[in-house]
C-alpha atoms as a PDB file:
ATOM      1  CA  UNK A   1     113.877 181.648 192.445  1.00  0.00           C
ATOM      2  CA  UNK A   2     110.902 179.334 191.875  1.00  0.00           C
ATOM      3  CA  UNK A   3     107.089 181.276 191.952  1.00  0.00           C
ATOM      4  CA  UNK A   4     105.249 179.544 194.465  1.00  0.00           C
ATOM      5  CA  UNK A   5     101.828 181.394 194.007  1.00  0.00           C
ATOM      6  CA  UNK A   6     100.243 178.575 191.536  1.00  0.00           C
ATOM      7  CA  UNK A   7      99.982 175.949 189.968  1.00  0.00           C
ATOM      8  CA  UNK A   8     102.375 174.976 186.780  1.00  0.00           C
ATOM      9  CA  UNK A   9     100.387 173.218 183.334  1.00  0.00           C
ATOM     10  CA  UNK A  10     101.800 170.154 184.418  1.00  0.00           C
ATOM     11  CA  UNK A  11     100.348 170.158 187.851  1.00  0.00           C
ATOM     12  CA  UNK A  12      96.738 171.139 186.441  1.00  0.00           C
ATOM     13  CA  UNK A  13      97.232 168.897 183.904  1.00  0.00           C
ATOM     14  CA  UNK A  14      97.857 165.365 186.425  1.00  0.00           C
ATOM     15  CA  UNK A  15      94.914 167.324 188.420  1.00  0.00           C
ATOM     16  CA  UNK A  16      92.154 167.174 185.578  1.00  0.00           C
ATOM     17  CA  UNK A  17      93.152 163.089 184.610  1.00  0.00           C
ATOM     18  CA  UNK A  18      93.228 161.986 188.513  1.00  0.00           C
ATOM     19  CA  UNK A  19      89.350 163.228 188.705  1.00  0.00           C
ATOM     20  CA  UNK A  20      88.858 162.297 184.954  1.00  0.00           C
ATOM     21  CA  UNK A  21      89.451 159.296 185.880  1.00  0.00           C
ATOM     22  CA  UNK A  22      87.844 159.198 189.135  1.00  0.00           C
ATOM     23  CA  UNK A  23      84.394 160.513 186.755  1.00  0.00           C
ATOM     24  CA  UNK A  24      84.396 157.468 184.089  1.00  0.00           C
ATOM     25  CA  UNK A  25      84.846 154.723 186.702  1.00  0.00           C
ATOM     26  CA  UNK A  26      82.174 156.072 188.301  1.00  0.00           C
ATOM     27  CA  UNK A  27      79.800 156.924 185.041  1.00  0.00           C
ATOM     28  CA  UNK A  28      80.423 153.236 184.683  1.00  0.00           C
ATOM     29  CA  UNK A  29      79.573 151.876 188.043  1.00  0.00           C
ATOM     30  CA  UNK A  30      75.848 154.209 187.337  1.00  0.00           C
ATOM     31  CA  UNK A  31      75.558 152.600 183.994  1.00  0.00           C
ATOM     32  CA  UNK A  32      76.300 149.255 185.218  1.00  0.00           C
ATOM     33  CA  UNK A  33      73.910 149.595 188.285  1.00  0.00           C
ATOM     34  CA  UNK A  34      70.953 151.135 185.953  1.00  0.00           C
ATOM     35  CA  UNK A  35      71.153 148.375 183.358  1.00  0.00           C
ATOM     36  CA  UNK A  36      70.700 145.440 186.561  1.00  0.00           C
ATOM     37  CA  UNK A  37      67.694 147.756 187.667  1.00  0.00           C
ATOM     38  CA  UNK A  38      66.087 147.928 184.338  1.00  0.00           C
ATOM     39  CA  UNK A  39      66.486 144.023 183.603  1.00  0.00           C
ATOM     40  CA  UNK A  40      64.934 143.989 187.191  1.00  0.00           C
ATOM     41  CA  UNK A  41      61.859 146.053 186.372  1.00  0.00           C
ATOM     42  CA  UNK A  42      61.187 143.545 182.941  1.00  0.00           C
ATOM     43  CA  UNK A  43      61.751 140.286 185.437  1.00  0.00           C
ATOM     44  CA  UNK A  44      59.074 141.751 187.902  1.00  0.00           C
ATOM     45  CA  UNK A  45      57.172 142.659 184.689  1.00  0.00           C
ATOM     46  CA  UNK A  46      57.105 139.373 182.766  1.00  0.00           C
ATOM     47  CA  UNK A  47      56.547 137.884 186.389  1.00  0.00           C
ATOM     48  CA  UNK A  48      53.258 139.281 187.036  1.00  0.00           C
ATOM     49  CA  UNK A  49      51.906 138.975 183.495  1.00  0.00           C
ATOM     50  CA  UNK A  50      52.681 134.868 184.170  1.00  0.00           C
ATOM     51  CA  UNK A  51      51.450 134.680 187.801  1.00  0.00           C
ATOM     52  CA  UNK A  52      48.483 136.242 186.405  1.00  0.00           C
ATOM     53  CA  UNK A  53      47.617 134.599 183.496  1.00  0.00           C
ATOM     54  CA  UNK A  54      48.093 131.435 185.565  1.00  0.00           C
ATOM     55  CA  UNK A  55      46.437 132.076 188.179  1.00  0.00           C
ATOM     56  CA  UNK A  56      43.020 132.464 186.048  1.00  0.00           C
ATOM     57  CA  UNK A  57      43.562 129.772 184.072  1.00  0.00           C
ATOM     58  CA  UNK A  58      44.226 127.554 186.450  1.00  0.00           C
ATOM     59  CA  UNK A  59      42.301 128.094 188.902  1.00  0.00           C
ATOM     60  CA  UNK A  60      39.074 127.338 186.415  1.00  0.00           C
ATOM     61  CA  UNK A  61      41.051 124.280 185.621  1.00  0.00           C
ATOM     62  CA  UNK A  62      40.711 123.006 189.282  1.00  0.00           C
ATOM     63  CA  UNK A  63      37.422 124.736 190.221  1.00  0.00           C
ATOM     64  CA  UNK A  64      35.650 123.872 187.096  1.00  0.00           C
ATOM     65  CA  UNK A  65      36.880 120.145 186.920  1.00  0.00           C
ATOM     66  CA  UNK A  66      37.751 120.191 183.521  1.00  0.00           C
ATOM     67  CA  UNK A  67      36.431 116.902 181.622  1.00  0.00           C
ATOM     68  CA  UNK A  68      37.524 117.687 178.150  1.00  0.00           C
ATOM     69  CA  UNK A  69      39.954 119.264 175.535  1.00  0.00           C
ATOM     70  CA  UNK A  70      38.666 119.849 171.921  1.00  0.00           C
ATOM     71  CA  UNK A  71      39.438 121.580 168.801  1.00  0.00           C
ATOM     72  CA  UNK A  72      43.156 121.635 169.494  1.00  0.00           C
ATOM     73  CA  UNK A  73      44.356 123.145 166.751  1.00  0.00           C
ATOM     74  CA  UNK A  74      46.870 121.916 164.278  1.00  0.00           C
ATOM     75  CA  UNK A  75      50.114 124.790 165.258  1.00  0.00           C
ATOM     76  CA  UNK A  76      49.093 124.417 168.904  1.00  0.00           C
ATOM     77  CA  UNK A  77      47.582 127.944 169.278  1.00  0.00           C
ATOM     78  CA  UNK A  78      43.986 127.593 170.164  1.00  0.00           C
ATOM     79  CA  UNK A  79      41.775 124.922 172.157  1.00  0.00           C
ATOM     80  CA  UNK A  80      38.581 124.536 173.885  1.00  0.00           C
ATOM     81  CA  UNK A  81      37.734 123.107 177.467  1.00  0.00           C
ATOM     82  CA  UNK A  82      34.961 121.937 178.957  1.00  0.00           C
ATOM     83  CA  UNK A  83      34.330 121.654 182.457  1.00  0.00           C
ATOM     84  CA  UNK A  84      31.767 119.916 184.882  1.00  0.00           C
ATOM     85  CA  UNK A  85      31.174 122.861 186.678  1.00  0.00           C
ATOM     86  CA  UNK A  86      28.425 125.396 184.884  1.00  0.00           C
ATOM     87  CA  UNK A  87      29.784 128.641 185.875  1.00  0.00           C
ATOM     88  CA  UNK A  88      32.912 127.859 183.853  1.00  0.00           C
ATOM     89  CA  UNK A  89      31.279 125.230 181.087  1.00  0.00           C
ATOM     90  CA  UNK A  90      33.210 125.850 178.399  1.00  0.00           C
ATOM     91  CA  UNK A  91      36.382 128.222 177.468  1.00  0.00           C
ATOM     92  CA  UNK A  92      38.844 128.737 174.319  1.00  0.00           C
ATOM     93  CA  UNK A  93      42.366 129.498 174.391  1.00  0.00           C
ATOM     94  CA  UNK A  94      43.698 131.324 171.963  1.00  0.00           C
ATOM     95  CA  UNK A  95      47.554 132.272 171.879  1.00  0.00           C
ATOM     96  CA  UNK A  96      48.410 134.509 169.045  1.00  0.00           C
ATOM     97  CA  UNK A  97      52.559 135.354 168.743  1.00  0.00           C
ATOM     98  CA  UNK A  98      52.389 137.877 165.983  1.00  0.00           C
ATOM     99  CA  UNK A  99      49.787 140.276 168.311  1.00  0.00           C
ATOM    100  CA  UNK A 100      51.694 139.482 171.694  1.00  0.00           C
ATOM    101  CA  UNK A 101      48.348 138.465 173.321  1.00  0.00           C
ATOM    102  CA  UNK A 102      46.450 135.572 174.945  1.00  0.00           C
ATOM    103  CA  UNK A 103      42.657 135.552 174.641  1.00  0.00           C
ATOM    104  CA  UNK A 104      41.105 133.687 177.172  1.00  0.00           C
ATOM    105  CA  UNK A 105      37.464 133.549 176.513  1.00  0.00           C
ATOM    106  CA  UNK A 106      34.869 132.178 178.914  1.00  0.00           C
ATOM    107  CA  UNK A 107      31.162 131.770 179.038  1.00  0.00           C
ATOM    108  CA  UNK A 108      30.903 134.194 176.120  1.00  0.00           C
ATOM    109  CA  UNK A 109      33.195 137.128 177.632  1.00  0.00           C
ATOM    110  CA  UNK A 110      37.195 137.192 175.890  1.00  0.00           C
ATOM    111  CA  UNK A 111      40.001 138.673 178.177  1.00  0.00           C
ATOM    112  CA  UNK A 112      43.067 139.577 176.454  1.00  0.00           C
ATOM    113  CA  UNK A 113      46.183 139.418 178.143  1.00  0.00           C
ATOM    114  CA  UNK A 114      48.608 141.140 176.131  1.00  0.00           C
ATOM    115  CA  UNK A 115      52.241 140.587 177.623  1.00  0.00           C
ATOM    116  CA  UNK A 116      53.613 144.037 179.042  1.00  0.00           C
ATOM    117  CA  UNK A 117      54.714 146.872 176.536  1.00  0.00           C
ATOM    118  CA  UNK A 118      58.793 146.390 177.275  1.00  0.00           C
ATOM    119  CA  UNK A 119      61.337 146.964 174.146  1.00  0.00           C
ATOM    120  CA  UNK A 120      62.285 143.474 172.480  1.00  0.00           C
ATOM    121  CA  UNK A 121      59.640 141.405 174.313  1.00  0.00           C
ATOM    122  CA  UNK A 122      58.006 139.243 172.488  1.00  0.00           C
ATOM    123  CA  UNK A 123      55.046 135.625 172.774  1.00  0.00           C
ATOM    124  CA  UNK A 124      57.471 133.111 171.078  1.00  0.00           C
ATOM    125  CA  UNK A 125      55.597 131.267 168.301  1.00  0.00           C
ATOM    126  CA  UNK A 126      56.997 128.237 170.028  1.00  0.00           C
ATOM    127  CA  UNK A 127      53.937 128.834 172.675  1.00  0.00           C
ATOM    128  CA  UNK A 128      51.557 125.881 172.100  1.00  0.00           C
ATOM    129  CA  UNK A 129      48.556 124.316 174.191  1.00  0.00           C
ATOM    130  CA  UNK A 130      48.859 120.325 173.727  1.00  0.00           C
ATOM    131  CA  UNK A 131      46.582 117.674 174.835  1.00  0.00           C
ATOM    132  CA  UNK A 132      47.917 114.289 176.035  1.00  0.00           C
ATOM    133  CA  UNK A 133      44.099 111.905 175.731  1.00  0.00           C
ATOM    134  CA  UNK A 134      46.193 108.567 177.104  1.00  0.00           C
ATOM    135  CA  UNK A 135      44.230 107.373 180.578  1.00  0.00           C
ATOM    136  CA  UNK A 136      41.865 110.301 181.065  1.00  0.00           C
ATOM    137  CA  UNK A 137      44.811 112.434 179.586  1.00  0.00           C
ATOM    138  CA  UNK A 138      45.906 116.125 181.021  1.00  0.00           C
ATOM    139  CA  UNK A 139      47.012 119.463 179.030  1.00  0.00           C
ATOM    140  CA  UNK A 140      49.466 121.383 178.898  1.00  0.00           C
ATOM    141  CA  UNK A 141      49.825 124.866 178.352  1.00  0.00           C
ATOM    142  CA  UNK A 142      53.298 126.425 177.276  1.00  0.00           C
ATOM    143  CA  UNK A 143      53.670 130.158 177.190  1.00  0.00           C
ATOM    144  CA  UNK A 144      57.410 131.557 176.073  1.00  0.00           C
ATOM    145  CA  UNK A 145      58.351 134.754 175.936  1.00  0.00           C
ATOM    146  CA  UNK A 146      61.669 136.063 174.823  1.00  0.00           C
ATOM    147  CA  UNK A 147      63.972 139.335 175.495  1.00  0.00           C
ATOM    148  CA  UNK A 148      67.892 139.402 174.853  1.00  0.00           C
ATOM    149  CA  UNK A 149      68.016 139.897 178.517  1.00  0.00           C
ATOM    150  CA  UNK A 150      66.760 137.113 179.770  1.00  0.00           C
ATOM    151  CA  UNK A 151      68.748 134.015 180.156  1.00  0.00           C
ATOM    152  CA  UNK A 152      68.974 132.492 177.704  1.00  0.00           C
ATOM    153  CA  UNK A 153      66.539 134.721 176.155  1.00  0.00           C
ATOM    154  CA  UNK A 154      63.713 132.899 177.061  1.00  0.00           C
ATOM    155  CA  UNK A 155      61.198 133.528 179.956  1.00  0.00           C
ATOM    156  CA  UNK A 156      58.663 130.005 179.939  1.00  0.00           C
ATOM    157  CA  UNK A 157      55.649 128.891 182.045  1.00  0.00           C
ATOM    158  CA  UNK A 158      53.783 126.103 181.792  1.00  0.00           C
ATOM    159  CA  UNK A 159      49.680 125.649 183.143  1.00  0.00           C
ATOM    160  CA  UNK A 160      49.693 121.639 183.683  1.00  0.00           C
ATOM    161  CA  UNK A 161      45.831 119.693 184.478  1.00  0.00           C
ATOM    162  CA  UNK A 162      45.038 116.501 183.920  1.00  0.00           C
ATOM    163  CA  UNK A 163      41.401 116.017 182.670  1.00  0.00           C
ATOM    164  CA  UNK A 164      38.564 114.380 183.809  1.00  0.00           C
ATOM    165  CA  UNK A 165      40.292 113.887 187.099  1.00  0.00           C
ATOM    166  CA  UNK A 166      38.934 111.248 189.477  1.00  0.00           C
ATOM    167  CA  UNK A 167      39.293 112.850 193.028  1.00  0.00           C
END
């Protein structure tokens, strides 16, 4: 006659792999959720560093009337601008890859935007400011910034003006 008060080795053992198992697939499903949220927070992050830097720029693009580009240099890094309008008469550009920052100075006073303090992000040295002087010309402003999780690893805005616009 069989003992029917507990459980046999073999019982416990099929026991402990059915919730084993039931524990990894779900230690995964965490995992998988937690990396999408963190590649979420960087997105929002590198997001609002652009719409940012843009928004200053270009908006003393537009309200200043910008009539010239100058001292463009050589790699593309750093330029000046000069604009009609005297509250915003003349600003530099400076991009510099190996510091991770963007000085924007104007009228004397330098803001630094330094691109947010995330693991592996970095101001590609592909980042250049180019002037196009053809028929009153324009500019154009290419910021890239890279992280392995980004598609394709790159994250890239571009500040377009023409110069010495007509209205």
């Amino acid at each position: 006659m069989l003992n029917k008060r507990g459980l046999t080795s073999v019982e416990l053992l099929v026991c402990f792999v059915i919730v084993s198992t039931i524990v990894v697939s779900m230690y995964n499903l965490i995992l998988s959720y937690r990396n999408k949220e963190q590649i979420e927070e960087i997105n929002n992050e590198v997001i609002s560093f652009s719409n940012t830097l843009q928004r200053d720029i270009q908006e003393d693009f537009i309200k200043g009337h910008l009539v010239n580009v100058a001292n463009v240099s050589s790699n593309g890094y750093r330029a000046t601008f000069t604009f009609a309008n005297p509250s915003t008469y003349q600003t530099t550009l400076n991009i510099k890859p190996d510091d991770g920052i963007i000085s924007y100075t104007k009228n004397g006073n330098t803001t630094d935007y330094k691109i947010p303090s995330i693991a592996d992000l970095m101001l590609s040295p592909d980042s250049k400011i180019e002037y196009f002087p053809a028929t009153n010309g324009y500019v154009k402003i290419t910021i890239i910034l890279t992280h392995p999780n980004f598609e394709d690893e790159t994250y890239s805005f571009m500040i377009n003006c023409p110069v010495n616009y007509v209205y």
